[in-house]
N, C-alpha and C. Protein backbone atom coordinates (compact mmCIF):
# COMPACT_ATOMS: atom_id res chain seq x y z
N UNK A 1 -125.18 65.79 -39.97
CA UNK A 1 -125.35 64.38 -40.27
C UNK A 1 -124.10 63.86 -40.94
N UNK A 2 -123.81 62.66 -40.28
CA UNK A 2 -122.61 62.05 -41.39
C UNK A 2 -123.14 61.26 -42.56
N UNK A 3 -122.05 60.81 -43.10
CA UNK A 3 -122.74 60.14 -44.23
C UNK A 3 -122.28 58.57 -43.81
N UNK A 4 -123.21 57.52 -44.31
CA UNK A 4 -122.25 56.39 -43.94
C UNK A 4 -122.91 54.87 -45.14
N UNK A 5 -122.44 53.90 -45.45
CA UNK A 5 -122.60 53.30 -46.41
C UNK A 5 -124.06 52.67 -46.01
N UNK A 6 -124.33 52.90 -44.84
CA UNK A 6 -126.13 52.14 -44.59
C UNK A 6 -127.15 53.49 -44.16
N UNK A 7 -126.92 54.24 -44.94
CA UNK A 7 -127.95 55.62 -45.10
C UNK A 7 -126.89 56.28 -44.10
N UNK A 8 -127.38 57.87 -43.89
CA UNK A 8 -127.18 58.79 -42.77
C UNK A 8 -127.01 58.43 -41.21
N UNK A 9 -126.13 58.75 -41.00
CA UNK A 9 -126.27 58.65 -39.35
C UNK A 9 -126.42 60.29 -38.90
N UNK A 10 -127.59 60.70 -38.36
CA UNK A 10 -127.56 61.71 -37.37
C UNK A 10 -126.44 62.26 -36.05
N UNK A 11 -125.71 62.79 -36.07
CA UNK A 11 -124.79 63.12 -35.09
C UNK A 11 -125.53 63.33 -34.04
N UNK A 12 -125.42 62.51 -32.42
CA UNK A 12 -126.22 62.78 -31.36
C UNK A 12 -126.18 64.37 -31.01
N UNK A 13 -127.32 64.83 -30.86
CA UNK A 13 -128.07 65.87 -30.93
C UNK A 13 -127.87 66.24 -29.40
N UNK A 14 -127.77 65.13 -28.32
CA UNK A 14 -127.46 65.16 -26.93
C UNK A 14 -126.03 65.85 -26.66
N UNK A 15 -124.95 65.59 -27.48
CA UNK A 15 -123.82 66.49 -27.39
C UNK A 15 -123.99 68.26 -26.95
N UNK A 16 -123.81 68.77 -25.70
CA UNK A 16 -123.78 69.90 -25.87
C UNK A 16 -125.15 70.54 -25.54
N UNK A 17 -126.30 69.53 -25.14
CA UNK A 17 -128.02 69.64 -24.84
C UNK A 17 -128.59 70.25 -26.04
N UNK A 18 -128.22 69.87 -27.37
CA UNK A 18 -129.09 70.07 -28.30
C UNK A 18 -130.03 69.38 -28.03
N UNK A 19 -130.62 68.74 -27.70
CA UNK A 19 -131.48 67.51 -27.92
C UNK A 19 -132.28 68.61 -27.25
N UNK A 20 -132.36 69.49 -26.30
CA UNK A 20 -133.65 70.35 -25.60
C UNK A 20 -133.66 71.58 -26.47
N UNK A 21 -133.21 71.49 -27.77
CA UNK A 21 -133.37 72.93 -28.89
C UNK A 21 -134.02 72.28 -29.93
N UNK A 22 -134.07 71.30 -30.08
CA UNK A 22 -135.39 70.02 -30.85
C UNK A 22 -136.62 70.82 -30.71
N UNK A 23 -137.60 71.03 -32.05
CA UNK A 23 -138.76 70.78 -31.26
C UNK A 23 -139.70 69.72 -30.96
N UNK A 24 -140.69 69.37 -30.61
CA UNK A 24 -141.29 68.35 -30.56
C UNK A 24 -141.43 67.24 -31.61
N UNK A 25 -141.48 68.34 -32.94
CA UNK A 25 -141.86 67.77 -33.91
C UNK A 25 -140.00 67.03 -34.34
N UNK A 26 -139.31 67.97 -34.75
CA UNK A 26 -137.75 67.89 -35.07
C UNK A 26 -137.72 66.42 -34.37
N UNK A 27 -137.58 66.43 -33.08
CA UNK A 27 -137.68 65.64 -31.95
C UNK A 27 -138.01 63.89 -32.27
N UNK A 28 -139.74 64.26 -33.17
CA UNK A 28 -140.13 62.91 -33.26
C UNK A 28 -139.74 62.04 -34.52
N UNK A 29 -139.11 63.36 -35.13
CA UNK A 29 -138.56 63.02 -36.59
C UNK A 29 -137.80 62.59 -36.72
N UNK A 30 -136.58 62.77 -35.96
CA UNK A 30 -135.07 62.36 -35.66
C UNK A 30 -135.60 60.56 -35.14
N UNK A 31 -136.06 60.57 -34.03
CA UNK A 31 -136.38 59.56 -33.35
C UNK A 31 -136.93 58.21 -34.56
N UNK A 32 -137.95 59.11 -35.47
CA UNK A 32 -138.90 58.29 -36.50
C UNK A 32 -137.62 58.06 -37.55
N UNK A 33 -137.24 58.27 -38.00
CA UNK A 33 -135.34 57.83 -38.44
C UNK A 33 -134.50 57.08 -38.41
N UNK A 34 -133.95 57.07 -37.22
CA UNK A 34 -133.42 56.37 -36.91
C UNK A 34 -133.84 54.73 -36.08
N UNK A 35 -135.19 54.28 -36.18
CA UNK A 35 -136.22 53.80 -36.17
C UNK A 35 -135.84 53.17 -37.72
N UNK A 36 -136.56 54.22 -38.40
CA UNK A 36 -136.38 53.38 -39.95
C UNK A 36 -135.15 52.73 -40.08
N UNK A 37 -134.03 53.55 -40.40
CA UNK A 37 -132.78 52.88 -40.69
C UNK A 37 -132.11 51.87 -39.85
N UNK A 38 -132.76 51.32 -38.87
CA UNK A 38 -132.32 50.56 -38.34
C UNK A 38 -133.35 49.09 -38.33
N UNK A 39 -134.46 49.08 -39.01
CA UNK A 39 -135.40 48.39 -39.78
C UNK A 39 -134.85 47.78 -40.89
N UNK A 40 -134.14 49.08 -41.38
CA UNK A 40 -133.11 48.37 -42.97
C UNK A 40 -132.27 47.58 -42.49
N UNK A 41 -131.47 48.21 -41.75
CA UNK A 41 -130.35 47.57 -41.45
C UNK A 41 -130.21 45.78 -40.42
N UNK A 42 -131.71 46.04 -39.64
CA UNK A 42 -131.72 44.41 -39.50
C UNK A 42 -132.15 43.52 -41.26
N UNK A 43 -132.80 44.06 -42.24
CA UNK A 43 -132.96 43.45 -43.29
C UNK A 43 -131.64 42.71 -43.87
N UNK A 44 -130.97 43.86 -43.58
CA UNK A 44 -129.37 43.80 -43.99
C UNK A 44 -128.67 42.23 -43.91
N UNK A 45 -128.86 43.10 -42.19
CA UNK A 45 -128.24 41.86 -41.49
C UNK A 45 -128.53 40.80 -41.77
N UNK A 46 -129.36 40.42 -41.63
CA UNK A 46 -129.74 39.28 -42.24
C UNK A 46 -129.54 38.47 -43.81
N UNK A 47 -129.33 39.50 -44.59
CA UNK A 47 -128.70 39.43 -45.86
C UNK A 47 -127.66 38.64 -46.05
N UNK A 48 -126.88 39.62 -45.04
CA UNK A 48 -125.43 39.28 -44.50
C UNK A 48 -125.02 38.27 -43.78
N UNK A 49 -125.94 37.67 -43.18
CA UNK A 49 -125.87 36.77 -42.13
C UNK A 49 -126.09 34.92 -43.10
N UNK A 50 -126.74 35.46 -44.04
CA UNK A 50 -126.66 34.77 -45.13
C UNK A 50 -125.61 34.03 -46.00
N UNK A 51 -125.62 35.55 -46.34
CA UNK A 51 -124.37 35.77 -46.99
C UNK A 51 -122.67 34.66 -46.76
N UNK A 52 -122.88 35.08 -45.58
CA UNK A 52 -121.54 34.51 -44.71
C UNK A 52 -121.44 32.89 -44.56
N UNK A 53 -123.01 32.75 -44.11
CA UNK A 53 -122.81 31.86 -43.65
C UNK A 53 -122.76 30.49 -45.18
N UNK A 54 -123.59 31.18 -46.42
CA UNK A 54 -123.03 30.49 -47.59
C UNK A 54 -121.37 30.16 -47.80
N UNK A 55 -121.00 31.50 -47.59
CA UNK A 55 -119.47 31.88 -47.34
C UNK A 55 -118.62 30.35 -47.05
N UNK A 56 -118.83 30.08 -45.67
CA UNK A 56 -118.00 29.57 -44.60
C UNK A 56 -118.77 28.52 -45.11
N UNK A 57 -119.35 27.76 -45.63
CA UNK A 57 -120.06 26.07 -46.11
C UNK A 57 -119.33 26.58 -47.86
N UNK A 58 -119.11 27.37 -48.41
CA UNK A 58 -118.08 26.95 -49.22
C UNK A 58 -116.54 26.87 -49.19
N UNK A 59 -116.09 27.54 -48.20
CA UNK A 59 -114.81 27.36 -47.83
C UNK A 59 -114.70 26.13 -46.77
N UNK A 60 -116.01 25.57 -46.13
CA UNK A 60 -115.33 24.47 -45.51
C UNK A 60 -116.09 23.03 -46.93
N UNK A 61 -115.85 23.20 -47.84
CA UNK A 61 -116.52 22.39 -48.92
C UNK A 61 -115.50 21.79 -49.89
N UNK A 62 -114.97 22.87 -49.87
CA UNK A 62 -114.04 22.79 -51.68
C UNK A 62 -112.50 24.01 -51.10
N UNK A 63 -111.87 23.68 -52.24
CA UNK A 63 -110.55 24.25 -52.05
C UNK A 63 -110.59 25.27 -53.01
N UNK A 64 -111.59 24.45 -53.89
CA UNK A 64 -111.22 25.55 -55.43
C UNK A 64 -111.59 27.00 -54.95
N UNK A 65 -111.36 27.97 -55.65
CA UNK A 65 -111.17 29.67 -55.68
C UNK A 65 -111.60 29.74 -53.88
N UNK A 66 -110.20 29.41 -53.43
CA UNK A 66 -110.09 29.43 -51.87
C UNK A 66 -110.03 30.89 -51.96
N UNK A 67 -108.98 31.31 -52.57
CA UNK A 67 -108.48 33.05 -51.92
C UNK A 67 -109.70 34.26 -52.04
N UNK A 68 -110.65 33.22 -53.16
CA UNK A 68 -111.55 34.79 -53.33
C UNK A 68 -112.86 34.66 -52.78
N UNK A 69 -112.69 32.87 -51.90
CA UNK A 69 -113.97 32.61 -50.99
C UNK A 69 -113.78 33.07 -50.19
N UNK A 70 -112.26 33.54 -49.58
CA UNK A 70 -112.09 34.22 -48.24
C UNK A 70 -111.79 35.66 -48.34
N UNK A 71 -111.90 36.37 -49.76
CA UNK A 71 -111.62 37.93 -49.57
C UNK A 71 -113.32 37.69 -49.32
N UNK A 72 -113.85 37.17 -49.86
CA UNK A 72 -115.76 38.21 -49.90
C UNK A 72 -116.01 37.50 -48.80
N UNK A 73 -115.32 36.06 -48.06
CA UNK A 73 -115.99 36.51 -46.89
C UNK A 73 -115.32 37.31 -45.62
N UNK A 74 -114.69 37.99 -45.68
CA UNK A 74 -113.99 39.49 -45.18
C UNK A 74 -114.44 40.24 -45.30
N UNK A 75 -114.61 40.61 -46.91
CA UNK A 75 -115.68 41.54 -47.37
C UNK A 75 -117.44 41.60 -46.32
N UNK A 76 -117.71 40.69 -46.59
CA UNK A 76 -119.10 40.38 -45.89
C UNK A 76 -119.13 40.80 -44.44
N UNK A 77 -117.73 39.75 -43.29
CA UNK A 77 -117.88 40.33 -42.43
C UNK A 77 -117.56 41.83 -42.16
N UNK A 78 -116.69 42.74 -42.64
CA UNK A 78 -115.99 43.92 -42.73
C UNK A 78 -117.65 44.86 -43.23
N UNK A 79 -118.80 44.58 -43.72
CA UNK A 79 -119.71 44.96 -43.66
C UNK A 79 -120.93 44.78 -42.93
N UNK A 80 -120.83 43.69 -42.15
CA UNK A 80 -121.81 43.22 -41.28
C UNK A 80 -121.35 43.91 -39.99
N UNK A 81 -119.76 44.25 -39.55
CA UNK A 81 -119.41 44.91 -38.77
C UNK A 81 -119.81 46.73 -38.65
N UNK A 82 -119.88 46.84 -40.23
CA UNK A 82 -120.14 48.12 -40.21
C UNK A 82 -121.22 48.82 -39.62
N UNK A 83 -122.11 47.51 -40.27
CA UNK A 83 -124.05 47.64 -40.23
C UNK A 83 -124.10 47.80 -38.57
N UNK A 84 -123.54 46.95 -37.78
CA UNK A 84 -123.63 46.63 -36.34
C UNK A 84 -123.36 47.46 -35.75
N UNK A 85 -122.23 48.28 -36.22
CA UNK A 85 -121.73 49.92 -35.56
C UNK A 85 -122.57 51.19 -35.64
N UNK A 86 -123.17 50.72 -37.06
CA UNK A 86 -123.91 51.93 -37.10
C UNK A 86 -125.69 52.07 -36.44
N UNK A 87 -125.92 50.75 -37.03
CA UNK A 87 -127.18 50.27 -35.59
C UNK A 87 -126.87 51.09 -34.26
N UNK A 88 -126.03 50.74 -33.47
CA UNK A 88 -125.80 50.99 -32.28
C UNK A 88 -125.48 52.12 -31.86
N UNK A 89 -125.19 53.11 -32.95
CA UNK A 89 -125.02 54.45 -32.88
C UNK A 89 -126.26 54.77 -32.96
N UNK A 90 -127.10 54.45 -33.87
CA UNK A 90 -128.70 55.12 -33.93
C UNK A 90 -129.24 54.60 -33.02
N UNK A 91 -129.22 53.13 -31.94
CA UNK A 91 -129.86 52.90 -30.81
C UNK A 91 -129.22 54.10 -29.60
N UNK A 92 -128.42 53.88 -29.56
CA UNK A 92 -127.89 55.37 -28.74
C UNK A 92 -128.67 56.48 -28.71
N UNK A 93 -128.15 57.20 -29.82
CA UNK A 93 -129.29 58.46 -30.19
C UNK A 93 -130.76 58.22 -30.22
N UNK A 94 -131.23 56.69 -30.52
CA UNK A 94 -132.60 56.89 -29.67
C UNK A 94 -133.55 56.82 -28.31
N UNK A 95 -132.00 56.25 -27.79
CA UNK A 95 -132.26 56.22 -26.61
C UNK A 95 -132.30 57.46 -25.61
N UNK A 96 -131.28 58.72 -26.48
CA UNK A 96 -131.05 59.70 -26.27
C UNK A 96 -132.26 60.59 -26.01
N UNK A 97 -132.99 60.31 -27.46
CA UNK A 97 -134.27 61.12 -27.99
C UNK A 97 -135.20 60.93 -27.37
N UNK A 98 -135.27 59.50 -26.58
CA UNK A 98 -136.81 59.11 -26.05
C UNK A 98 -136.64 59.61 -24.56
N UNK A 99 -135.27 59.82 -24.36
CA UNK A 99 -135.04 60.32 -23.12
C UNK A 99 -135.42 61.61 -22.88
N UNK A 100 -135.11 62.49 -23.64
CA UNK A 100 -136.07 64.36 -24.00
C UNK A 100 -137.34 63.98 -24.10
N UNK A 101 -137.39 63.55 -24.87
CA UNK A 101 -139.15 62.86 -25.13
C UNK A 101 -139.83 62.64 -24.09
N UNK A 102 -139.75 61.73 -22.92
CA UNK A 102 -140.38 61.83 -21.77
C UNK A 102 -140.49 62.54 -20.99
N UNK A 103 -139.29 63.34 -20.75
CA UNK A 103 -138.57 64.49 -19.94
C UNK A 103 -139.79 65.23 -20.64
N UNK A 104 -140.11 65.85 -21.74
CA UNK A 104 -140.39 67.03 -21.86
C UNK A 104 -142.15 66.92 -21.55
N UNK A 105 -142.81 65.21 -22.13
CA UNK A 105 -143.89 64.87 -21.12
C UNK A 105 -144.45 64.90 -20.11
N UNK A 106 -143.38 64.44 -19.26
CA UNK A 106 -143.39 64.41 -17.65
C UNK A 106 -143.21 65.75 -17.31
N UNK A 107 -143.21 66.77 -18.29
CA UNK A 107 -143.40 67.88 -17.54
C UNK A 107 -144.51 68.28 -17.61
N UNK A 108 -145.38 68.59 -18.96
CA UNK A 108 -146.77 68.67 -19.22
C UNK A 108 -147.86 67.93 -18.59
N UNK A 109 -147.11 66.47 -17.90
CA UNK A 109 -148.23 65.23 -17.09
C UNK A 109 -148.11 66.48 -16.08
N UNK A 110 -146.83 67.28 -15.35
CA UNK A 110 -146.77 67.56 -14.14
C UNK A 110 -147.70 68.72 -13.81
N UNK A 111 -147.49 69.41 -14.73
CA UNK A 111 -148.29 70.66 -15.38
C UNK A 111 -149.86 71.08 -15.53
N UNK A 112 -149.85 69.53 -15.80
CA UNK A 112 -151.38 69.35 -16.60
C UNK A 112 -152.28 69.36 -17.76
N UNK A 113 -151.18 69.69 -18.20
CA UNK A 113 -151.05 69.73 -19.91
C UNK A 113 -151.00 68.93 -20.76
């Protein structure tokens, strides 16, 4: 797992067919995860989306403390970018996961199991 400023990101598990050394359970856990943290991270967003957009109605408002209305809103976007990267890494990997996930279904539907 890496570490990253909006919780853990899981390293895709699909690298290399880990994702079929999962077990079911491992499997639904990873999946149930990255699920959550990406629950936070629309909260976030939205925080942020806030955030900014206060931002940009005070820099198009006033002149006064111009330079440090436009570091935090850098700041803001330089973190809303982050949030967005790392979302999309955990939609990946769950797209990854649900992909074993069926696979390993559709074998038990085939089975009878």
């Amino acid at each position: 797992m890496e570490s990253h400023a909006f919780g853990p990101i899981a390293t895709s598990p699909g690298r290399g067919g880990a994702t079929r050394e999962l077990s079911t359970f491992e499997l639904a856990d990873r999946l149930v995860q990255a699920w959550s943290r990406n629950e936070r991270r629309l909260g976030e967003l939205d925080g942020l989306d806030s955030g900014i957009a206060a931002a940009r109605r005070r820099l198009a408002t006033t002149a006064a403390g111009r330079g440090l209305a436009e570091a935090h809103l850098a700041r803001l976007l330089s973190r809303r970018a982050a949030c967005v990267a790392a979302a999309r890494a955990d939609a990946s990997l769950a797209e990854e996961l649900s992909r074993e996930w069926d696979a390993r279904h559709a074998m038990r539907r085939a089975v009878g199991g």
